[in-house]
PDB file of N, CA and C in Angstrom:
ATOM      1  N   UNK A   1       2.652  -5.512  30.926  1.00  0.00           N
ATOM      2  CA  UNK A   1       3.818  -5.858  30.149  1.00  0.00           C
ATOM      3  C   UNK A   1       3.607  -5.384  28.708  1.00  0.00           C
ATOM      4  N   UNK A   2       4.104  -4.089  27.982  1.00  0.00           N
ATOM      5  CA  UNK A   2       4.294  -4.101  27.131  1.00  0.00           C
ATOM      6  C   UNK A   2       5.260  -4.924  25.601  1.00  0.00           C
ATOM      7  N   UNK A   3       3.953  -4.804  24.865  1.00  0.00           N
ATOM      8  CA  UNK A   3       4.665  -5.627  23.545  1.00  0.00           C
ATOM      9  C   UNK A   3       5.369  -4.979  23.049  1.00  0.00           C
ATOM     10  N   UNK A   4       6.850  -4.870  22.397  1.00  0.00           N
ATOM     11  CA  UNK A   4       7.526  -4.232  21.484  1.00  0.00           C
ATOM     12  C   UNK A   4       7.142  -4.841  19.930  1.00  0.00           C
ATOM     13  N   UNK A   5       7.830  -3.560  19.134  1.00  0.00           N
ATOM     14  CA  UNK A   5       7.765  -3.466  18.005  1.00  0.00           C
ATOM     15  C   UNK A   5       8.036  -5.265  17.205  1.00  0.00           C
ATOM     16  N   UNK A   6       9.448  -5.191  17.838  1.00  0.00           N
ATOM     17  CA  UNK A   6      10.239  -6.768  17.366  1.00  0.00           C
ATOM     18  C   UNK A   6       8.776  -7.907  17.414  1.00  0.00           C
ATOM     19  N   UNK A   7       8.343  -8.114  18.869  1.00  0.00           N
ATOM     20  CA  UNK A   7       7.637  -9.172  18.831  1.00  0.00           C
ATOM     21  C   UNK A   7       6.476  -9.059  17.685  1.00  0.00           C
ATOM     22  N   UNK A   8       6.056  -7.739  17.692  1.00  0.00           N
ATOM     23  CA  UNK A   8       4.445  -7.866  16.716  1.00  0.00           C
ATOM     24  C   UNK A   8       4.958  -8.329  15.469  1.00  0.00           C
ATOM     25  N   UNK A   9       6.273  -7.442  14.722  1.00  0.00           N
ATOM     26  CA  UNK A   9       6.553  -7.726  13.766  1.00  0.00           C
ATOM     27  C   UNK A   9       7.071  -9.885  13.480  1.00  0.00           C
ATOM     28  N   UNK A  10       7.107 -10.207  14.518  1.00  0.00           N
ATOM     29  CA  UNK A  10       7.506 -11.900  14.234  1.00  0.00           C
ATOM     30  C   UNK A  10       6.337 -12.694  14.465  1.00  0.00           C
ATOM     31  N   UNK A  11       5.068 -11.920  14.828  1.00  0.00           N
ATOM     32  CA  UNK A  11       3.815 -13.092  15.264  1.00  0.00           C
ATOM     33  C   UNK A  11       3.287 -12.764  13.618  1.00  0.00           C
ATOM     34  N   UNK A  12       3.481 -11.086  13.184  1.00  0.00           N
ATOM     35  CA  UNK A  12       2.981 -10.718  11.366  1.00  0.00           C
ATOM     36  C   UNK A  12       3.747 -11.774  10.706  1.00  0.00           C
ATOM     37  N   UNK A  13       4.991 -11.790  10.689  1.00  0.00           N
ATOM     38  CA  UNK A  13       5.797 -12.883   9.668  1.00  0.00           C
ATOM     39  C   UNK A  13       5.299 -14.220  10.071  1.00  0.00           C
ATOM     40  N   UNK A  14       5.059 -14.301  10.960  1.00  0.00           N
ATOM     41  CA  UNK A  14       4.662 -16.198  11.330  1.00  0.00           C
ATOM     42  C   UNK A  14       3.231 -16.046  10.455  1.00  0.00           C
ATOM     43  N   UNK A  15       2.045 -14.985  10.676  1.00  0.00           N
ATOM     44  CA  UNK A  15       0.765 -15.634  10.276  1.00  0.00           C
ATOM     45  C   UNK A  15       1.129 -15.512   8.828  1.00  0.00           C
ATOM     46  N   UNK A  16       1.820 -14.655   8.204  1.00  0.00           N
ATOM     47  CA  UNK A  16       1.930 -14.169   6.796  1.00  0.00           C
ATOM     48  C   UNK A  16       2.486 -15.776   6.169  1.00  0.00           C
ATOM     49  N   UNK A  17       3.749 -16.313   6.483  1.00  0.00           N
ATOM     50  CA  UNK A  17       3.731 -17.401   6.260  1.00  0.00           C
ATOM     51  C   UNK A  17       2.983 -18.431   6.057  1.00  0.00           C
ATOM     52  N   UNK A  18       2.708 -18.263   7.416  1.00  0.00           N
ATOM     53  CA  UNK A  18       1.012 -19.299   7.553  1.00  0.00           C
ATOM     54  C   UNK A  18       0.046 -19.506   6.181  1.00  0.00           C
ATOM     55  N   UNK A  19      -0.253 -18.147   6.171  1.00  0.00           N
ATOM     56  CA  UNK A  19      -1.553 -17.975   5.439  1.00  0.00           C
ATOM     57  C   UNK A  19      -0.857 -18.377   3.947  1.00  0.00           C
ATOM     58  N   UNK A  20       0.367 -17.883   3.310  1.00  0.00           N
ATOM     59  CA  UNK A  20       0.990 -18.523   2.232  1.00  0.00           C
ATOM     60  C   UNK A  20       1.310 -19.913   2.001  1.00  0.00           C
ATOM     61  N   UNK A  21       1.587 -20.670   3.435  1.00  0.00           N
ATOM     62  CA  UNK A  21       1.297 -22.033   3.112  1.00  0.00           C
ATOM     63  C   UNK A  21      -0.105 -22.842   3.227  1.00  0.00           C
ATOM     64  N   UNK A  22      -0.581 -22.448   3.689  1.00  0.00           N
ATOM     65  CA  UNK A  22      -1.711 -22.757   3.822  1.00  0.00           C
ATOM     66  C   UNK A  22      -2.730 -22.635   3.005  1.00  0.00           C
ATOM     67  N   UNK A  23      -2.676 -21.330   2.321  1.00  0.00           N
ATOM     68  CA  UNK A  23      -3.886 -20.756   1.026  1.00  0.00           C
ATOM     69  C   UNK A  23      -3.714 -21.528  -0.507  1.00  0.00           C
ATOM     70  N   UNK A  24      -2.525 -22.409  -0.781  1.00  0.00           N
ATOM     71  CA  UNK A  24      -3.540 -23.155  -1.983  1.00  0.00           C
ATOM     72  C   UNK A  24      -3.950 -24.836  -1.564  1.00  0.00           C
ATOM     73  N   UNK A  25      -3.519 -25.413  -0.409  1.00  0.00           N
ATOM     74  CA  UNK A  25      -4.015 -26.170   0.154  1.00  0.00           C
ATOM     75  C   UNK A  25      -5.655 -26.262   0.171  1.00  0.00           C
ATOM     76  N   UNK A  26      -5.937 -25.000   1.093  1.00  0.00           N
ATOM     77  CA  UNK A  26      -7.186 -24.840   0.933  1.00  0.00           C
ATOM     78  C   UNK A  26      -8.143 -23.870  -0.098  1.00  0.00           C
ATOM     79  N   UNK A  27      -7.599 -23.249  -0.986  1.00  0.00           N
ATOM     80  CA  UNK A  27      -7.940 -23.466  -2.204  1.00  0.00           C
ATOM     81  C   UNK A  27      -8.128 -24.267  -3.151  1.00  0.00           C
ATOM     82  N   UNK A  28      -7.749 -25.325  -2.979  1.00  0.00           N
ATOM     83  CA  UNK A  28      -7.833 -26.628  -3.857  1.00  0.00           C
ATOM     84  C   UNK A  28      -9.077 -27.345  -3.430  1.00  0.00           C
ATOM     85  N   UNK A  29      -9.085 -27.104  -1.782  1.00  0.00           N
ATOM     86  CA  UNK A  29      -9.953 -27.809  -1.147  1.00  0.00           C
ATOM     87  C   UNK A  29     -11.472 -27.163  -1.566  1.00  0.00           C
ATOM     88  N   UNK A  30     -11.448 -26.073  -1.484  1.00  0.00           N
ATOM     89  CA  UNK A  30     -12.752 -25.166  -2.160  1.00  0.00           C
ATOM     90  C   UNK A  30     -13.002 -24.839  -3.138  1.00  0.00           C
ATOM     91  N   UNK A  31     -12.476 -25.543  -3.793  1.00  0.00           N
ATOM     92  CA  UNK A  31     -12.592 -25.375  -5.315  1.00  0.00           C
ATOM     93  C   UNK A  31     -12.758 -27.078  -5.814  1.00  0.00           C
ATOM     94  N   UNK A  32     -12.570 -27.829  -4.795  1.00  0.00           N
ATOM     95  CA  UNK A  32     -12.996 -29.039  -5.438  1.00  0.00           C
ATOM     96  C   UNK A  32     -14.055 -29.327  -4.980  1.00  0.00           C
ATOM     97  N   UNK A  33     -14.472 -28.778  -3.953  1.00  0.00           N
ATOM     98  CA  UNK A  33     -15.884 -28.577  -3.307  1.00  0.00           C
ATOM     99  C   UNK A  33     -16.840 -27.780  -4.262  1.00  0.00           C
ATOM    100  N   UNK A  34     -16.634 -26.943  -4.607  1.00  0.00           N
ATOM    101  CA  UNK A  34     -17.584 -26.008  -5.834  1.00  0.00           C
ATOM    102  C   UNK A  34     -18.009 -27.000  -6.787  1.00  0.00           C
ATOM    103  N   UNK A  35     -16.957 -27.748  -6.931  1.00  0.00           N
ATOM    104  CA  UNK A  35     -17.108 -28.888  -8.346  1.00  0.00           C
ATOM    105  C   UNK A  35     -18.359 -29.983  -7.900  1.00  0.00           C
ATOM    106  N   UNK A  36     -18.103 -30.261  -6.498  1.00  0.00           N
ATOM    107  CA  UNK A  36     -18.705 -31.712  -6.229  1.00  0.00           C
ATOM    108  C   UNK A  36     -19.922 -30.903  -5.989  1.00  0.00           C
ATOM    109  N   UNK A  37     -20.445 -29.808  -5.791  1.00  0.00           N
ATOM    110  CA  UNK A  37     -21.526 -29.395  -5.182  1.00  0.00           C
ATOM    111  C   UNK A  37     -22.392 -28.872  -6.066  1.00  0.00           C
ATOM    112  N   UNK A  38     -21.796 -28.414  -6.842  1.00  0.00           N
ATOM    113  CA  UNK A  38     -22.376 -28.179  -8.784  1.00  0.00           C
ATOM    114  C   UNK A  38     -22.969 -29.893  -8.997  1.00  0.00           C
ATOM    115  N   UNK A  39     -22.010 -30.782  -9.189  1.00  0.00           N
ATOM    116  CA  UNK A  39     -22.319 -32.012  -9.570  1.00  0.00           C
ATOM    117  C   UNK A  39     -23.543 -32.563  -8.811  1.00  0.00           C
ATOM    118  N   UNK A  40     -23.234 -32.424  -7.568  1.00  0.00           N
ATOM    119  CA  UNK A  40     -24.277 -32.836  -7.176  1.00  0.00           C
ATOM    120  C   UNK A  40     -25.991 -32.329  -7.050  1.00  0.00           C
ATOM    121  N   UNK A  41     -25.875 -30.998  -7.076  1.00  0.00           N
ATOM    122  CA  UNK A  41     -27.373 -29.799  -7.750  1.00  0.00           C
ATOM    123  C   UNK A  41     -27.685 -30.331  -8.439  1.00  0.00           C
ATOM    124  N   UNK A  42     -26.815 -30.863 -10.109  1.00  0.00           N
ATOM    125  CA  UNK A  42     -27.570 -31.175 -11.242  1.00  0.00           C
ATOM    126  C   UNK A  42     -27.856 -32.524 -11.068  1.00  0.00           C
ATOM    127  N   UNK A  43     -27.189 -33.451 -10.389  1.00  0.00           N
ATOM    128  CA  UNK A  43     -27.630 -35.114 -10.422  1.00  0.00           C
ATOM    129  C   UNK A  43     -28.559 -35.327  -9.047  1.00  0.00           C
ATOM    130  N   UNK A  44     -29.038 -33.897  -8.123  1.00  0.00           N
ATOM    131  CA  UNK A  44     -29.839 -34.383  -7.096  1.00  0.00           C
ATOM    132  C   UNK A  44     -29.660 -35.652  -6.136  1.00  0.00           C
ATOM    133  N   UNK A  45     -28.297 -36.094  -6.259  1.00  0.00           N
ATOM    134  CA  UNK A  45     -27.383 -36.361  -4.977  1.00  0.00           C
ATOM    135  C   UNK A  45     -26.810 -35.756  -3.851  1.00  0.00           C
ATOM    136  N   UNK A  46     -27.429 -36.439  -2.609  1.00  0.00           N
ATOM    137  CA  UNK A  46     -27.081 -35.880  -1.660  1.00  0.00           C
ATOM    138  C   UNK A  46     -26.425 -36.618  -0.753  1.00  0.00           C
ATOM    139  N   UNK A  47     -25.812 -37.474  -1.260  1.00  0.00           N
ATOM    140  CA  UNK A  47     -24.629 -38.383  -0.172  1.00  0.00           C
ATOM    141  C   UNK A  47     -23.586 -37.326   0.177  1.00  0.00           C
ATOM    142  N   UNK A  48     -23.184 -37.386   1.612  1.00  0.00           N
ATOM    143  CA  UNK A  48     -21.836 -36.196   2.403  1.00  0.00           C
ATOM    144  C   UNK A  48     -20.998 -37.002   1.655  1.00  0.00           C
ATOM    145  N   UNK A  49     -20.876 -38.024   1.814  1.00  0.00           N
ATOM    146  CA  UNK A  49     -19.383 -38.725   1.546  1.00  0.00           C
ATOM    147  C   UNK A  49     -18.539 -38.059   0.288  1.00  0.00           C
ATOM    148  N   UNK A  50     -19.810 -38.111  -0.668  1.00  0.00           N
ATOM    149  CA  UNK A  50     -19.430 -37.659  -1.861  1.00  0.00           C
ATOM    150  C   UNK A  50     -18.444 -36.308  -2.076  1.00  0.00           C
ATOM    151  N   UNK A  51     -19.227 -35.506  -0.932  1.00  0.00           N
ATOM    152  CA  UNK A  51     -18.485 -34.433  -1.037  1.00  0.00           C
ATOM    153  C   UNK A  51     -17.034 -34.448  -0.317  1.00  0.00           C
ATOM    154  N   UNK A  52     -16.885 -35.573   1.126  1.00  0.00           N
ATOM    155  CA  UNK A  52     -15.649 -35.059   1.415  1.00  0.00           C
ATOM    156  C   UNK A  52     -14.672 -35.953   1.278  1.00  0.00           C
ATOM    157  N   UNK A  53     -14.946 -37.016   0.316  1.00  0.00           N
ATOM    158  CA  UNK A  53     -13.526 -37.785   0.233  1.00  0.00           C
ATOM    159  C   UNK A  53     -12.946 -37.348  -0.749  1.00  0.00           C
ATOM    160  N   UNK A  54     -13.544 -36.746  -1.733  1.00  0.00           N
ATOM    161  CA  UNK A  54     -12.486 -36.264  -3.151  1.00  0.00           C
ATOM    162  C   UNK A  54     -11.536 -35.049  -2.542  1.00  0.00           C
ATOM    163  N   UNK A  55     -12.448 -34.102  -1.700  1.00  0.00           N
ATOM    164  CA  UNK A  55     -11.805 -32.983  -0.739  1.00  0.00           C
ATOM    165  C   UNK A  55     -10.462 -33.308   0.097  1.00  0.00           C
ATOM    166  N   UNK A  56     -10.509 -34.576   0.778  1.00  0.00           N
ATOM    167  CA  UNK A  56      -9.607 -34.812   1.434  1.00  0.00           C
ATOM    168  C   UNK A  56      -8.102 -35.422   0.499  1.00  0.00           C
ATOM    169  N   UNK A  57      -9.411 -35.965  -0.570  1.00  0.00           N
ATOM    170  CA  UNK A  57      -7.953 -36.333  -1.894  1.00  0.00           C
ATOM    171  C   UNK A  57      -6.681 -35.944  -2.349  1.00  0.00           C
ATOM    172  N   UNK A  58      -7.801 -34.706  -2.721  1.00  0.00           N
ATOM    173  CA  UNK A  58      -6.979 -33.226  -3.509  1.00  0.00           C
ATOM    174  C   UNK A  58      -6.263 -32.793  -2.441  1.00  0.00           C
ATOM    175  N   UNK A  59      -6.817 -32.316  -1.112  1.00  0.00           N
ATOM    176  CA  UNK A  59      -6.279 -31.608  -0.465  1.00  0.00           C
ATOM    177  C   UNK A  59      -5.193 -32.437   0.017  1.00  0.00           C
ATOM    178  N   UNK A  60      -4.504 -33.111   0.251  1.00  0.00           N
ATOM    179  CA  UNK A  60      -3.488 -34.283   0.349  1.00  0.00           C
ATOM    180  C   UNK A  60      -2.827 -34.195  -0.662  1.00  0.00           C
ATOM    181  N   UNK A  61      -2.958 -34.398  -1.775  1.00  0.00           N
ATOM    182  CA  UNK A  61      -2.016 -34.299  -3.169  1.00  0.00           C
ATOM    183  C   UNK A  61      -1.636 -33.383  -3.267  1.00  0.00           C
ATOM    184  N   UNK A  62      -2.236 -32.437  -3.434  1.00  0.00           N
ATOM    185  CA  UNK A  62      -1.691 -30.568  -3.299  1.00  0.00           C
ATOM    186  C   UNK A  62      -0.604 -30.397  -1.857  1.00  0.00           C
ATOM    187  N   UNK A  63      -1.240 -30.747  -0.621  1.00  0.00           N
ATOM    188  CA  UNK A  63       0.077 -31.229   0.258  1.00  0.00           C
ATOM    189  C   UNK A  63       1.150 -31.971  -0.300  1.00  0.00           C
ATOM    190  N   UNK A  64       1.044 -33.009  -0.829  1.00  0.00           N
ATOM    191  CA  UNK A  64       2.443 -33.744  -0.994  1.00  0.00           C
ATOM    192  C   UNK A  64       2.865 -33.195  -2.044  1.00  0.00           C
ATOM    193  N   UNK A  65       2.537 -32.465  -2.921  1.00  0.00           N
ATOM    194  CA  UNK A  65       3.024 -32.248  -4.417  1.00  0.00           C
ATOM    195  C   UNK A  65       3.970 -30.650  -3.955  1.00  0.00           C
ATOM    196  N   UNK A  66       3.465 -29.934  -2.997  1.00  0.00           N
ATOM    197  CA  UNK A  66       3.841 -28.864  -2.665  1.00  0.00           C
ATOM    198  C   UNK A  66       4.972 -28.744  -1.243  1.00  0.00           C
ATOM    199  N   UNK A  67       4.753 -29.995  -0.941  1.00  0.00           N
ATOM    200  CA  UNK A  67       5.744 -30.342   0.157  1.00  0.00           C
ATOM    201  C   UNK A  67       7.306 -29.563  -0.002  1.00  0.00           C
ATOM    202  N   UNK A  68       8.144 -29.823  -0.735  1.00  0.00           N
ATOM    203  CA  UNK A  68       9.675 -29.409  -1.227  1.00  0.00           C
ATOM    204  C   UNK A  68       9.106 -27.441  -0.872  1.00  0.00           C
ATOM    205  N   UNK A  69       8.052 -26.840  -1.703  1.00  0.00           N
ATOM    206  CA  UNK A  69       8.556 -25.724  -1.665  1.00  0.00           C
ATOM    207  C   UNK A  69       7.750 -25.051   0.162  1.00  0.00           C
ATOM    208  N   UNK A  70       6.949 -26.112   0.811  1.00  0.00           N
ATOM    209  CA  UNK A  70       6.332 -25.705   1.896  1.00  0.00           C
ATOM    210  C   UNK A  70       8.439 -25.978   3.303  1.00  0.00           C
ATOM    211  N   UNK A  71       8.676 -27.083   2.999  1.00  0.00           N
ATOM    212  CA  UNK A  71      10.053 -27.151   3.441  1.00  0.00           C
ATOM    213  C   UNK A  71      11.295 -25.869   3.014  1.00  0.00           C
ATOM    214  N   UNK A  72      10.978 -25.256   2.190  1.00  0.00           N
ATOM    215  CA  UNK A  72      11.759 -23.893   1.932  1.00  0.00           C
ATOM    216  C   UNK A  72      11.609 -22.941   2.616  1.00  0.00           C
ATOM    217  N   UNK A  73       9.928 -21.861   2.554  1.00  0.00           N
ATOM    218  CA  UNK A  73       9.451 -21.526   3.352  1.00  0.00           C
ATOM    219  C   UNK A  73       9.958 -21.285   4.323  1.00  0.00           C
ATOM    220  N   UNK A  74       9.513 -22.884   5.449  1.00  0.00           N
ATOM    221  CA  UNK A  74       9.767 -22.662   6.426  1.00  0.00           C
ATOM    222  C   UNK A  74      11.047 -22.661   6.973  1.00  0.00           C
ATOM    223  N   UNK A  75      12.254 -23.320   6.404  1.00  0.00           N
ATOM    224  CA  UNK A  75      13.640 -23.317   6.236  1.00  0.00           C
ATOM    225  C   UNK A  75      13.794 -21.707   6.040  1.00  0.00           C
ATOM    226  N   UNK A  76      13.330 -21.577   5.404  1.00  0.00           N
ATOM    227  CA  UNK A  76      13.661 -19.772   5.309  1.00  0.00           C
ATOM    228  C   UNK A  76      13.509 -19.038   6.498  1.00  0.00           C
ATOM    229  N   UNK A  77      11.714 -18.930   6.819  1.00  0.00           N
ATOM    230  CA  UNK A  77      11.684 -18.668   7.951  1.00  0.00           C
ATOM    231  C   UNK A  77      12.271 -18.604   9.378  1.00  0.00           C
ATOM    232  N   UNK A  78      12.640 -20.093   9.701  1.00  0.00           N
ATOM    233  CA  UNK A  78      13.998 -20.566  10.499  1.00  0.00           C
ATOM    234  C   UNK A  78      15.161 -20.284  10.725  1.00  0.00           C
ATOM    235  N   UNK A  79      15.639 -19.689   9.751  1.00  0.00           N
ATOM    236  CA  UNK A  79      16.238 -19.339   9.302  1.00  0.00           C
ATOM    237  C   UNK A  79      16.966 -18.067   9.566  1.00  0.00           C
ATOM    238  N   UNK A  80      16.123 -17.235   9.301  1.00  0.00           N
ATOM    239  CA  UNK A  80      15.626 -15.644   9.464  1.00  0.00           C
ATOM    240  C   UNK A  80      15.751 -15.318  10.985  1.00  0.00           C
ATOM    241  N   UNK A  81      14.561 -16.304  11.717  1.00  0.00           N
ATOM    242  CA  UNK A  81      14.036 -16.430  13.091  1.00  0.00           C
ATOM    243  C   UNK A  81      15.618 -16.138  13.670  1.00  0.00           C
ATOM    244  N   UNK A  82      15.985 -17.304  13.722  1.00  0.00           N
ATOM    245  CA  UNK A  82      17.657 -17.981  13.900  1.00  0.00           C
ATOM    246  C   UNK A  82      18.663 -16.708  14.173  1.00  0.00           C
ATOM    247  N   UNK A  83      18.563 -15.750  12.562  1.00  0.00           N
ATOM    248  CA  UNK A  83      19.715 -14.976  12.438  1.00  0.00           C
ATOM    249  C   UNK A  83      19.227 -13.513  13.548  1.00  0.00           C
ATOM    250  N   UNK A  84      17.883 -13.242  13.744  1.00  0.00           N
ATOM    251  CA  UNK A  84      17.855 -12.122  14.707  1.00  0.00           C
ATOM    252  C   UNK A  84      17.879 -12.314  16.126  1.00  0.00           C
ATOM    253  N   UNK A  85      18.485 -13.358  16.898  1.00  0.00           N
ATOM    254  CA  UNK A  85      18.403 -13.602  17.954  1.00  0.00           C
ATOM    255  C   UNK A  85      20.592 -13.680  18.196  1.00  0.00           C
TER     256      UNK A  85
END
């Protein structure tokens, strides 16, 4: 069963999306990790916890704070999907 052009081009727009909603989520998340992991080198703490509850913090706030334009997006997307069928 060959794939056509149409389908490759809508699995590219789905990950492309993806990866745009998804990449400052987890940028926030790795970058608050850099922080706690610096902190913790110089204070020679090694509790996990430390590292992943502030992670799960941020990464949650950056979700909800970004929510409205992650609902556009995909409204767009939907959208789009919607009008070539």
């Amino acid at each position: 069963m060959p794939i056509d052009d149409a389908t490759l081009d809508l699995v590219k727009q789905s990950l492309i999306i993806m990866m745009k909603i998804a990449f400052p989520i987890l940028a926030a998340g790795v970058v608050i990790g850099l922080i706690i992991s610096i902190f913790q080198s110089v204070t020679s703490i090694q509790e996990q916890t430390l590292a992943l509850v502030p992670k799960i913090f941020v990464m949650t706030a950056v979700t909800v704070a970004m929510l409205p334009w992650i609902a556009a997006r995909l409204a767009e997307f939907a959208v789009e999907m919607f009008r070539l069928h």
